[in-house]
N, C-alpha and C. Protein backbone atom coordinates (compact mmCIF):
# COMPACT_ATOMS: atom_id res chain seq x y z
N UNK A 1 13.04 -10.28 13.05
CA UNK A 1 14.18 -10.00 13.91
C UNK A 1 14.84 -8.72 13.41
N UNK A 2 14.79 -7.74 14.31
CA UNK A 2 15.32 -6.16 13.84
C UNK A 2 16.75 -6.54 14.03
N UNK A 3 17.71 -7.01 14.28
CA UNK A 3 18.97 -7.02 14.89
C UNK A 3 19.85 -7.82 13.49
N UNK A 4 18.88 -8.32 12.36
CA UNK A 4 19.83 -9.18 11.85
C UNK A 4 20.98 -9.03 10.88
N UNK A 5 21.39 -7.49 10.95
CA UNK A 5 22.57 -6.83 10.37
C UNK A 5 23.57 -7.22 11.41
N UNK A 6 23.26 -7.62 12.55
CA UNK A 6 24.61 -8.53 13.87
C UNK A 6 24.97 -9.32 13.02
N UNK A 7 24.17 -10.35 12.50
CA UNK A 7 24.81 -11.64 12.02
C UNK A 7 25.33 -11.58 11.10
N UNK A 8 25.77 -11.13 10.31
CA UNK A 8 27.48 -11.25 9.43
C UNK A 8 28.04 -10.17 9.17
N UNK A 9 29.31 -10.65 8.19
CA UNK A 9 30.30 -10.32 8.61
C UNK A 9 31.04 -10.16 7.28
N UNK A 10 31.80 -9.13 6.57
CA UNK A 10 32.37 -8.50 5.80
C UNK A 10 31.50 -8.00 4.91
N UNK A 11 30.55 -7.14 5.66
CA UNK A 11 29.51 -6.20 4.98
C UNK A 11 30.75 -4.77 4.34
N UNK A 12 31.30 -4.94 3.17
CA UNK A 12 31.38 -3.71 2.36
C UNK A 12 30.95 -3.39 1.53
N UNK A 13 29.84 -3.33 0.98
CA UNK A 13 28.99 -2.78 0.16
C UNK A 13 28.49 -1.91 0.22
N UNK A 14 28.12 -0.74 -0.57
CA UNK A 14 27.39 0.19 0.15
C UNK A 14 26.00 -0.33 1.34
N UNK A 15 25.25 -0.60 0.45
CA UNK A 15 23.84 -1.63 0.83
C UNK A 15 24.28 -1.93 2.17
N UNK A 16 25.56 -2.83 2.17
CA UNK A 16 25.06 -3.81 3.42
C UNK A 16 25.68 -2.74 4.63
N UNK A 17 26.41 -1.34 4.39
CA UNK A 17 27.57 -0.56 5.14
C UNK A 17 25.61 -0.03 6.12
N UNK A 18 24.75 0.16 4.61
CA UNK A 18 23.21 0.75 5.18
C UNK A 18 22.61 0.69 5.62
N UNK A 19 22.82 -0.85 6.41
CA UNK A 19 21.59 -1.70 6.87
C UNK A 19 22.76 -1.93 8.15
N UNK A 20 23.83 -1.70 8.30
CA UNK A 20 24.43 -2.02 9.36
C UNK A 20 25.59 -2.55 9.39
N UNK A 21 25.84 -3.91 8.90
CA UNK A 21 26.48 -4.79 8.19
C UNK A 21 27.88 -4.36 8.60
N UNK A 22 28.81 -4.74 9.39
CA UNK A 22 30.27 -4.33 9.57
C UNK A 22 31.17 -5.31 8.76
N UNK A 23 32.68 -4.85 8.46
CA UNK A 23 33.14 -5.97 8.03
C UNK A 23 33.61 -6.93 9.10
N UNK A 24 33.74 -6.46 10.47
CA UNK A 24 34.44 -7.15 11.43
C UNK A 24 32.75 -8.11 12.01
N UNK A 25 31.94 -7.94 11.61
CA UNK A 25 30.73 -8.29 12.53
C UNK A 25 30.37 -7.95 13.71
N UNK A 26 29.14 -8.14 14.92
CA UNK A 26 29.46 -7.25 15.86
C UNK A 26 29.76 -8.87 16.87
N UNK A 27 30.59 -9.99 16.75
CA UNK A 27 30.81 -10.57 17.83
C UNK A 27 30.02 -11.81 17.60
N UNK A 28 28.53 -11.81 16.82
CA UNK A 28 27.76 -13.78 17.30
C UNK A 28 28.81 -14.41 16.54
N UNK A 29 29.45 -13.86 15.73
CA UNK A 29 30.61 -15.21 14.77
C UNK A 29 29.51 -16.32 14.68
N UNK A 30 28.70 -16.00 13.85
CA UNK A 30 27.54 -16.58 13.44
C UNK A 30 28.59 -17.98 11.80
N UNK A 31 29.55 -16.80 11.11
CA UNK A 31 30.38 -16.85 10.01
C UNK A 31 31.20 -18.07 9.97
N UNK A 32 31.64 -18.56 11.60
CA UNK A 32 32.43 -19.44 11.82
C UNK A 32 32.20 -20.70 11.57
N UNK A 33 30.07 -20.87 11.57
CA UNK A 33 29.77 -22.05 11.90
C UNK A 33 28.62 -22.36 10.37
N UNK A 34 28.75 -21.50 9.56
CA UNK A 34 27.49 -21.66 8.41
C UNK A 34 27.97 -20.28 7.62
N UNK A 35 28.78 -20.81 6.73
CA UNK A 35 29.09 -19.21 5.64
C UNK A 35 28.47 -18.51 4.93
N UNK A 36 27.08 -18.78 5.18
CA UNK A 36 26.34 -18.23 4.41
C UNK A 36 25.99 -16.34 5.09
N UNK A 37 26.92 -16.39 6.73
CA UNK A 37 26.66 -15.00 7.37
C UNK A 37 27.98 -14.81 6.93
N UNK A 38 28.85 -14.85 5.72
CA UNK A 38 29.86 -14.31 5.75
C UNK A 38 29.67 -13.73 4.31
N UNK A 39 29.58 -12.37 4.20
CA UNK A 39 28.89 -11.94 3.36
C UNK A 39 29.80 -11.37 1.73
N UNK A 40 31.47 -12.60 2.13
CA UNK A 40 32.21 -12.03 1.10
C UNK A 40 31.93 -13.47 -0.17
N UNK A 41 31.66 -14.17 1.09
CA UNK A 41 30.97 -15.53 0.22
C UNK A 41 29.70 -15.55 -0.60
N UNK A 42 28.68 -14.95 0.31
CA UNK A 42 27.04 -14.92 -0.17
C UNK A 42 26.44 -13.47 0.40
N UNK A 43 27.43 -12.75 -0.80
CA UNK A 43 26.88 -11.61 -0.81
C UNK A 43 24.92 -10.60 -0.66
N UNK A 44 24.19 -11.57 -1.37
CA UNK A 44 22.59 -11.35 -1.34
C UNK A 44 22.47 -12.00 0.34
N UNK A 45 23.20 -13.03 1.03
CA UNK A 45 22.11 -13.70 1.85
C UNK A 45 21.57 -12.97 2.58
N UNK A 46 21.96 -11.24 3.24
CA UNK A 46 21.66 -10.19 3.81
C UNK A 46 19.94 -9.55 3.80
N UNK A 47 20.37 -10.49 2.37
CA UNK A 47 18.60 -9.36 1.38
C UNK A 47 17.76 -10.33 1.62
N UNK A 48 17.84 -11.52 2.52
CA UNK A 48 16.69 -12.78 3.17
C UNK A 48 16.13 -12.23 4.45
N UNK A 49 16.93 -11.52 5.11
CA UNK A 49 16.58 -10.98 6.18
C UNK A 49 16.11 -9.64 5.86
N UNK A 50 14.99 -8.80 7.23
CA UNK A 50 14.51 -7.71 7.40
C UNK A 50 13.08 -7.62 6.81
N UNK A 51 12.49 -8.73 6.42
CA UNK A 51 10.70 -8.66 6.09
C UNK A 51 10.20 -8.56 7.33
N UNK A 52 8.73 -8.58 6.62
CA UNK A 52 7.65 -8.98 7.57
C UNK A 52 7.60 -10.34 7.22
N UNK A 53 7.41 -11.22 8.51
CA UNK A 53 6.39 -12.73 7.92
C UNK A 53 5.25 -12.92 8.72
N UNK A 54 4.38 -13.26 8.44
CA UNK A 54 3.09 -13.03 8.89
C UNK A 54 3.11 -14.04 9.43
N UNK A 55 2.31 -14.86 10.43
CA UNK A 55 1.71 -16.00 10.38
C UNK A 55 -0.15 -15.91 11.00
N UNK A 56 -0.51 -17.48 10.67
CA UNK A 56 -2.00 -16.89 11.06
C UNK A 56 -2.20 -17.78 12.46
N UNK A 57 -2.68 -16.95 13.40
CA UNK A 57 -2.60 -17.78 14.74
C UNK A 57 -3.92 -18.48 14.74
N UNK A 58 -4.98 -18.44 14.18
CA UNK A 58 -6.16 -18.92 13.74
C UNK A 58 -6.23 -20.60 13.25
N UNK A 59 -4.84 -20.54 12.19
CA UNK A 59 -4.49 -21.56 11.86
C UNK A 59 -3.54 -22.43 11.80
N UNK A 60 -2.78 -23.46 12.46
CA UNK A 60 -1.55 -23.51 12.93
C UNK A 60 -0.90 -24.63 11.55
N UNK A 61 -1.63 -25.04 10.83
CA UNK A 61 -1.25 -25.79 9.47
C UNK A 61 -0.80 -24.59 8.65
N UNK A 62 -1.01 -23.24 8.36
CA UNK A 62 -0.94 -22.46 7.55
C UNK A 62 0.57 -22.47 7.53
N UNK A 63 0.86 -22.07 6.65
CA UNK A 63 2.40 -21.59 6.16
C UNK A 63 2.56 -20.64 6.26
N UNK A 64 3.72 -19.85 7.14
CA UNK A 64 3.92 -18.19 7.44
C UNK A 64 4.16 -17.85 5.70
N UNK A 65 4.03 -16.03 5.75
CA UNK A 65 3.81 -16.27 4.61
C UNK A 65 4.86 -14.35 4.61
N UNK A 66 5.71 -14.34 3.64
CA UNK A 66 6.92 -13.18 3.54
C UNK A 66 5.82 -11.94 2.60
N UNK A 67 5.89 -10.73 3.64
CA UNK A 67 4.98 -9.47 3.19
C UNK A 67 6.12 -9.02 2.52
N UNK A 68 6.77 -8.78 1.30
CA UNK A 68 7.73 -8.20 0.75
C UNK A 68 7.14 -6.81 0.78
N UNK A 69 5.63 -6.55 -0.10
CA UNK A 69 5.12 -5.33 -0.24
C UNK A 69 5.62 -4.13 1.02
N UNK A 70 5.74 -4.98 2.38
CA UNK A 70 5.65 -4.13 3.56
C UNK A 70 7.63 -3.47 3.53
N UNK A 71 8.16 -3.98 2.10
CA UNK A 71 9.57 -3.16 2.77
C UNK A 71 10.40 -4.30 3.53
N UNK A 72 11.99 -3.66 3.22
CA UNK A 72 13.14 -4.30 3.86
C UNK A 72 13.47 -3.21 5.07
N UNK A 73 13.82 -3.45 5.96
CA UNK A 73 14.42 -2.73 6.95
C UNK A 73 14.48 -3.59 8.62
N UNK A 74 14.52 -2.81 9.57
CA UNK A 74 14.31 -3.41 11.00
C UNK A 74 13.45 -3.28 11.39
N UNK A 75 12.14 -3.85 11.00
CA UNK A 75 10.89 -3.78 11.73
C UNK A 75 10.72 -3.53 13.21
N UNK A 76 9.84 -2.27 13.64
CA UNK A 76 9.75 -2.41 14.76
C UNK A 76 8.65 -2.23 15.10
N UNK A 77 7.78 -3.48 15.35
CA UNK A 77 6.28 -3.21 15.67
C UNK A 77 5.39 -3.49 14.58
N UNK A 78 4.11 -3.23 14.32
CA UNK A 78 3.19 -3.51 13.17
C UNK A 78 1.63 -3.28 13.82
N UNK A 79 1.40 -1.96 13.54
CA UNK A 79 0.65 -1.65 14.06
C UNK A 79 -0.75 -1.58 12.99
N UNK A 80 -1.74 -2.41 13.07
CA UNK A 80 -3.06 -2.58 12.13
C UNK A 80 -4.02 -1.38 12.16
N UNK A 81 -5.03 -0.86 11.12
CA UNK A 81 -6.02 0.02 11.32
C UNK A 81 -6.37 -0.25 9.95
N UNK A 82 -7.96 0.34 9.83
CA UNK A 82 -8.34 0.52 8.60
C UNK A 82 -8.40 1.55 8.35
N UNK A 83 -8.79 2.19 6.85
CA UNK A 83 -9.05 3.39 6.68
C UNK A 83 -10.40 3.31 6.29
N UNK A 84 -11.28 4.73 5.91
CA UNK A 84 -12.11 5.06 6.17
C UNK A 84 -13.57 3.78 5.23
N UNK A 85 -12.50 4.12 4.00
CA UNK A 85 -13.13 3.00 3.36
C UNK A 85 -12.44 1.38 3.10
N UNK A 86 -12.01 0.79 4.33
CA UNK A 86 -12.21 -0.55 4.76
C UNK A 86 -10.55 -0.87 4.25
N UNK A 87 -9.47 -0.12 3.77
CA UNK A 87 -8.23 -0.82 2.90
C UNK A 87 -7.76 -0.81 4.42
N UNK A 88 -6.55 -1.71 4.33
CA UNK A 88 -6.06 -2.05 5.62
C UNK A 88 -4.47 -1.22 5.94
N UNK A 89 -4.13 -0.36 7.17
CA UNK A 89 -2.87 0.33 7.30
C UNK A 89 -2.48 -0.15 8.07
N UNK A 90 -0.92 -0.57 7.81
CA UNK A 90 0.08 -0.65 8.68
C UNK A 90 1.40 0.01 8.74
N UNK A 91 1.67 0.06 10.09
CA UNK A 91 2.22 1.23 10.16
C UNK A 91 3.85 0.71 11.38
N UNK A 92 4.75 0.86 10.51
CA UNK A 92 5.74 0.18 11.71
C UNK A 92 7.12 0.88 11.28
N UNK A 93 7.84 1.05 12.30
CA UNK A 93 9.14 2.37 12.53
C UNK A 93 10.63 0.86 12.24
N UNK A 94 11.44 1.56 11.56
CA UNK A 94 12.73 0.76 11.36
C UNK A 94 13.16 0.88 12.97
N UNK A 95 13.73 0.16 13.54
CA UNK A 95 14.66 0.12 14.71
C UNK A 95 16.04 0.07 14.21
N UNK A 96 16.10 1.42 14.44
CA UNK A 96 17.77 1.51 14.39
C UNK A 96 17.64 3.69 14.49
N UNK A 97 18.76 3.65 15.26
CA UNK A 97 18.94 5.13 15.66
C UNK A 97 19.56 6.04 13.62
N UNK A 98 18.06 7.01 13.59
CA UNK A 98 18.17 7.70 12.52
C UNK A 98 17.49 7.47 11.36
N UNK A 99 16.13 6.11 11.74
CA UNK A 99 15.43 6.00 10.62
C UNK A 99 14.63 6.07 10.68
N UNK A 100 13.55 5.50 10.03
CA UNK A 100 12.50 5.92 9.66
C UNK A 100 10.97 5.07 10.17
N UNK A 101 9.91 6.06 9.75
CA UNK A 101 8.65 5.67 10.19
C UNK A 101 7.92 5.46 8.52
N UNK A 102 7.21 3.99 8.36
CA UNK A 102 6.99 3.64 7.57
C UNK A 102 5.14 3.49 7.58
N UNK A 103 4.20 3.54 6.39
CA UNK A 103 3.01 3.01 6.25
C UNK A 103 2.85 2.15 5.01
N UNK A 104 2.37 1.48 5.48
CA UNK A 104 1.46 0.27 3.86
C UNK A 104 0.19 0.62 3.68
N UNK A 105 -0.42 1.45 3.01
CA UNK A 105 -2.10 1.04 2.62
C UNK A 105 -2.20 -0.01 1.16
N UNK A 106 -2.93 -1.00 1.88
CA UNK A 106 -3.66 -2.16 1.08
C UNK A 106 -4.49 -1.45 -0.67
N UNK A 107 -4.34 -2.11 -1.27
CA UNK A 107 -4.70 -1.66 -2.07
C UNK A 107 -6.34 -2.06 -2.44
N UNK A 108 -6.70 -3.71 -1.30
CA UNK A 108 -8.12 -3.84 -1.65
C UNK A 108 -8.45 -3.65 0.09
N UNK A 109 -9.73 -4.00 0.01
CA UNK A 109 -10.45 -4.35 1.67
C UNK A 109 -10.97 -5.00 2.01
N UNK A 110 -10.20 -4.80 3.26
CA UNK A 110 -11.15 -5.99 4.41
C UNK A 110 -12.39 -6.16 4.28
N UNK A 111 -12.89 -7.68 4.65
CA UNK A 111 -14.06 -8.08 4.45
C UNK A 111 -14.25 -8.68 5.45
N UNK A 112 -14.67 -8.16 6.54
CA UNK A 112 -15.15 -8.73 7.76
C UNK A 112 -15.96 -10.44 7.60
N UNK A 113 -16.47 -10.22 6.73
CA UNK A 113 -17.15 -12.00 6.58
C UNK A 113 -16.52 -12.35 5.69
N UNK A 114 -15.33 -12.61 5.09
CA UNK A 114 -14.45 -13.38 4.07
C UNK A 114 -13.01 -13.33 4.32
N UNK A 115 -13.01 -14.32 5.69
CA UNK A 115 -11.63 -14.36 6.04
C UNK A 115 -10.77 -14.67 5.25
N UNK A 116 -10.91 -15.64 3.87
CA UNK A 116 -10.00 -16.04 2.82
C UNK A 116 -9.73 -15.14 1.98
N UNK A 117 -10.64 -14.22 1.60
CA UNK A 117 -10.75 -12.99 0.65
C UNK A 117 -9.72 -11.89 1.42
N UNK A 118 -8.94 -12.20 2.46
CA UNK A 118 -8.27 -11.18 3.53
C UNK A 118 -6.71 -11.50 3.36
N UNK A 119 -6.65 -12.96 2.99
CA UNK A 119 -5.44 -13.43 3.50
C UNK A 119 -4.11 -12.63 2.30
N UNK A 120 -4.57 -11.89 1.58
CA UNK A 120 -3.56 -11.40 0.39
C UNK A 120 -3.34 -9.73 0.91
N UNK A 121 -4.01 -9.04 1.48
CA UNK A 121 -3.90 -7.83 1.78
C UNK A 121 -2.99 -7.27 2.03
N UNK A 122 -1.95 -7.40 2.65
CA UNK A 122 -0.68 -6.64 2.68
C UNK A 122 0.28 -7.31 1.44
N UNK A 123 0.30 -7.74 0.44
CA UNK A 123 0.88 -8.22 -0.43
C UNK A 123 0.77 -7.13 -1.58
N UNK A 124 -0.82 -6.46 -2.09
CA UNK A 124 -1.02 -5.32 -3.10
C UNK A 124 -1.01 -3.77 -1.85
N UNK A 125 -0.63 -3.04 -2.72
CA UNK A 125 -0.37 -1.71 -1.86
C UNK A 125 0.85 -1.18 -2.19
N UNK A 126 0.29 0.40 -1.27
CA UNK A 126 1.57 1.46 -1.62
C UNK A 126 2.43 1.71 -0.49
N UNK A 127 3.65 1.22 0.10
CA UNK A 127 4.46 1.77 1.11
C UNK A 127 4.98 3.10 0.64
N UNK A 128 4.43 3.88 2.21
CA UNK A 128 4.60 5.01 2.01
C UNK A 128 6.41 5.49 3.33
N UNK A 129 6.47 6.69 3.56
CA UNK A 129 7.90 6.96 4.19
C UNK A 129 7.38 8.56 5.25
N UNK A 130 7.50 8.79 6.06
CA UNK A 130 6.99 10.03 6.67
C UNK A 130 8.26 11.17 6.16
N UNK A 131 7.72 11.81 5.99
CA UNK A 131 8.48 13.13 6.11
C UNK A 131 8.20 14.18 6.94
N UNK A 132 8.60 14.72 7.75
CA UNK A 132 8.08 15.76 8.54
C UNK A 132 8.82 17.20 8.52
N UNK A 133 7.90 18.27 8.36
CA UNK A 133 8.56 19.30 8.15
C UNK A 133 8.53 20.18 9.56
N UNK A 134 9.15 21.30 9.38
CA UNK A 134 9.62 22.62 10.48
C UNK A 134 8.70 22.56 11.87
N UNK A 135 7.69 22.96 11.25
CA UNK A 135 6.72 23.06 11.60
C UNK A 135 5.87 22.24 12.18
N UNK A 136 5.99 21.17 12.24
CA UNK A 136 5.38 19.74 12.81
C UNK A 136 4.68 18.99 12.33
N UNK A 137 3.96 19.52 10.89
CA UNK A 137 3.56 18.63 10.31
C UNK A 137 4.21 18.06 9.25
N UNK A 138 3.29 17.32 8.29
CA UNK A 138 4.56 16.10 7.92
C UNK A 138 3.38 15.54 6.67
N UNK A 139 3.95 14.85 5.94
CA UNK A 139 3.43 14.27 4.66
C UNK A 139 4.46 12.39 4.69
N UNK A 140 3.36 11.53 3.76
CA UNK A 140 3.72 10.51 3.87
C UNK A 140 4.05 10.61 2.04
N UNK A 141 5.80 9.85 2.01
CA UNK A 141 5.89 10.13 0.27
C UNK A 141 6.15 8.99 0.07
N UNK A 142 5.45 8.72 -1.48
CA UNK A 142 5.31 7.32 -1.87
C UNK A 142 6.99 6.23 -2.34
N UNK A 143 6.31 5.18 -1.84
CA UNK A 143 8.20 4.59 -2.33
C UNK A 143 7.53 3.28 -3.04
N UNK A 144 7.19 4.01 -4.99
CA UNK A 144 6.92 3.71 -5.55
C UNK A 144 8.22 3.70 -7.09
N UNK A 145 8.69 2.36 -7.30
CA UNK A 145 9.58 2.79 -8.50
C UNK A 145 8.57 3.33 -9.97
N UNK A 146 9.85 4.83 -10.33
CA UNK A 146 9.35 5.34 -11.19
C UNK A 146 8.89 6.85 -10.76
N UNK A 147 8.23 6.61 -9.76
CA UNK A 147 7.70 8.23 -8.76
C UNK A 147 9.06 9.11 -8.09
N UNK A 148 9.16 9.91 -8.60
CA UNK A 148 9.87 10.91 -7.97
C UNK A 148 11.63 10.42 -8.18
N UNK A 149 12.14 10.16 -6.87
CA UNK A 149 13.81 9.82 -7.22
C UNK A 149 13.82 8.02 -7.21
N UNK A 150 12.80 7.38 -7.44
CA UNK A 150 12.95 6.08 -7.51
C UNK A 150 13.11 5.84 -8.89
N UNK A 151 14.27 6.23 -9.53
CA UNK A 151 14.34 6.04 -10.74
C UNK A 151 15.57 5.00 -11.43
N UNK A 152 15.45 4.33 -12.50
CA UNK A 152 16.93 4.12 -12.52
C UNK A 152 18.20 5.05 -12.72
N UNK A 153 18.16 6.66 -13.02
CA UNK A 153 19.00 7.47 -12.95
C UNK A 153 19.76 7.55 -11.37
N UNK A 154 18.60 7.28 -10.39
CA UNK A 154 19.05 6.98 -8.90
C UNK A 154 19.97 5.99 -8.32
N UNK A 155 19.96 4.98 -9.46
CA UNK A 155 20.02 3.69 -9.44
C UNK A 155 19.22 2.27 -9.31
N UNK A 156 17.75 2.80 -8.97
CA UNK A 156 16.69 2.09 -7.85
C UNK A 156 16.36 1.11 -9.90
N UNK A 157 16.29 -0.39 -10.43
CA UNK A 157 16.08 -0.99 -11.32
C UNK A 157 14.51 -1.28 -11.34
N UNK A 158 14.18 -1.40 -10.50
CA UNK A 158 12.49 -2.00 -10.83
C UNK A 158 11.91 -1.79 -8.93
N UNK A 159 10.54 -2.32 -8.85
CA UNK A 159 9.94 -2.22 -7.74
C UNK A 159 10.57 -3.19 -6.79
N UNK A 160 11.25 -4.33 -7.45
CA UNK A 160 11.95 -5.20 -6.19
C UNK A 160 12.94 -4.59 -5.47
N UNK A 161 13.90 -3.98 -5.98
CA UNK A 161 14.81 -2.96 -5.71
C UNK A 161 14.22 -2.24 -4.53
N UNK A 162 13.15 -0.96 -5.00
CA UNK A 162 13.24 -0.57 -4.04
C UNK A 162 12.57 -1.15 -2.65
N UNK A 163 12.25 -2.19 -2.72
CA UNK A 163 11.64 -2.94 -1.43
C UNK A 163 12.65 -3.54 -1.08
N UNK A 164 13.81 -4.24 -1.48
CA UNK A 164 14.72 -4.66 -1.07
C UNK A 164 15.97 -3.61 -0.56
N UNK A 165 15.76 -2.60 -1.17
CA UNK A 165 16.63 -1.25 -0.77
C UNK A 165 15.63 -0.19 0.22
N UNK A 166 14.52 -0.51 0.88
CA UNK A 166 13.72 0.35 1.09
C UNK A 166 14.17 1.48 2.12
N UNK A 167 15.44 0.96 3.31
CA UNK A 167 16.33 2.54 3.55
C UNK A 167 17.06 3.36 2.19
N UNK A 168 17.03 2.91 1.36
CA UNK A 168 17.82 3.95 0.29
C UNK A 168 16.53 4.75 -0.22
N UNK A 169 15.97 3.74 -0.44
CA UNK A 169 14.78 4.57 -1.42
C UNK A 169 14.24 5.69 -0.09
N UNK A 170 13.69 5.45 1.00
CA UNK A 170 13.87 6.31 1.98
C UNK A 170 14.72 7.37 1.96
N UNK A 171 15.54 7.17 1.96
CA UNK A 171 16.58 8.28 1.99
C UNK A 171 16.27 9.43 0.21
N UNK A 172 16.26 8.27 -0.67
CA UNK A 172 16.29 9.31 -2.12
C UNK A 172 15.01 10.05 -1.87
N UNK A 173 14.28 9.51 -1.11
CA UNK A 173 12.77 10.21 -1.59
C UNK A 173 12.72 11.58 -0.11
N UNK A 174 13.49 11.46 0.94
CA UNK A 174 13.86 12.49 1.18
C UNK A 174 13.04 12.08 3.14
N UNK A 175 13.04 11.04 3.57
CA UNK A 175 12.53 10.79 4.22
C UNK A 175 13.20 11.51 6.25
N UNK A 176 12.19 11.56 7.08
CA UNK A 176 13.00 12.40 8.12
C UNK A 176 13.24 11.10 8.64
N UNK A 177 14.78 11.05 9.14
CA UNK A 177 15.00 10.31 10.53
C UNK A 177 14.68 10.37 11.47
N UNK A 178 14.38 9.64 12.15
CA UNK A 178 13.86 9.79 13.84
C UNK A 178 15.11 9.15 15.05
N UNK A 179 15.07 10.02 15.35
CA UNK A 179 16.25 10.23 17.16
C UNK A 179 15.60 9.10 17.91
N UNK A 180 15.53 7.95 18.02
CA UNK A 180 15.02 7.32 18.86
C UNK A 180 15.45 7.41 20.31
């Protein structure tokens, strides 16, 4: 659900000012009926929302299962491909006016005959951030803690951080917004 910076309410934090988060809320008064959207009470519950969760339509016993690797933000879309040698890309844009276009490459590959050998693939990998320059082309920069401004001098503490911060780390690493 891209929208779920609506549901609560006394977002002043930087973080939550980032992701949307008002202090007035925008109106479900979600706050009124379960305080856990009132975010002066349960400050983290914000950072539950904005994954991917997968599920497998193949199997309806399976347990959906939370892609953290793929980044916090407003998912919009999830678009599959492989690359040349078989690792798996996905590729999906934050929804919200001024952000960003995101990629995951898998770190192992698909195995067309080992559907079980598949089911971990977006879990190892590098989320990457587009940047696009003057000129029209554009480079994808890694939003890896430790690489570049993902540092703790930035503030960014370890790799959970920046997946749980993944518009900041976006932003430190210098990423273009998109005008939707």
């Amino acid at each position: 659900e891209e929208n779920f910076a609506f549901y609560f309410v006394n977002g002043t934090a930087p973080e939550h000012k980032r992701y949307g988060v008002t202090p007035k809320g925008r109106g479900y008064r979600w706050n009124e009926f379960d305080p856990r959207f009132d975010l002066a009470q349960h400050g983290n519950e914000v950072n539950r929302f904005g994954w991917v969760v997968e599920i497998d339509p193949y199997d309806p016993q399976a347990t959906p299962v939370k892609r953290t690797a793929l980044g916090r933000f407003a998912h919009e879309g999830a678009q599959l491909s492989l690359t040349a040698d078989g690792r798996v890309v996905l590729c999906s844009a934050d929804d919200a006016r001024f952000e960003y276009i995101y990629k995951f490459v898998s770190r192992d590959r698909y195995d067309a005959r080992n559907r079980a050998a598949n089911r971990d693939l977006l879990d190892h990998g590098i989320l990457f951030v587009a940047h696009f320059k003057d000129d029209g082309s554009g480079e994808w920069r890694e939003l890896t803690y430790g690489k570049g401004a993902l540092t703790p001098a930035r503030g960014f503490r370890d790799q959970a951080d920046v997946l749980i911060r993944t518009r900041s780390a976006a932003d430190a690493v210098g990423a273009t917004p998109m005008d939707r």
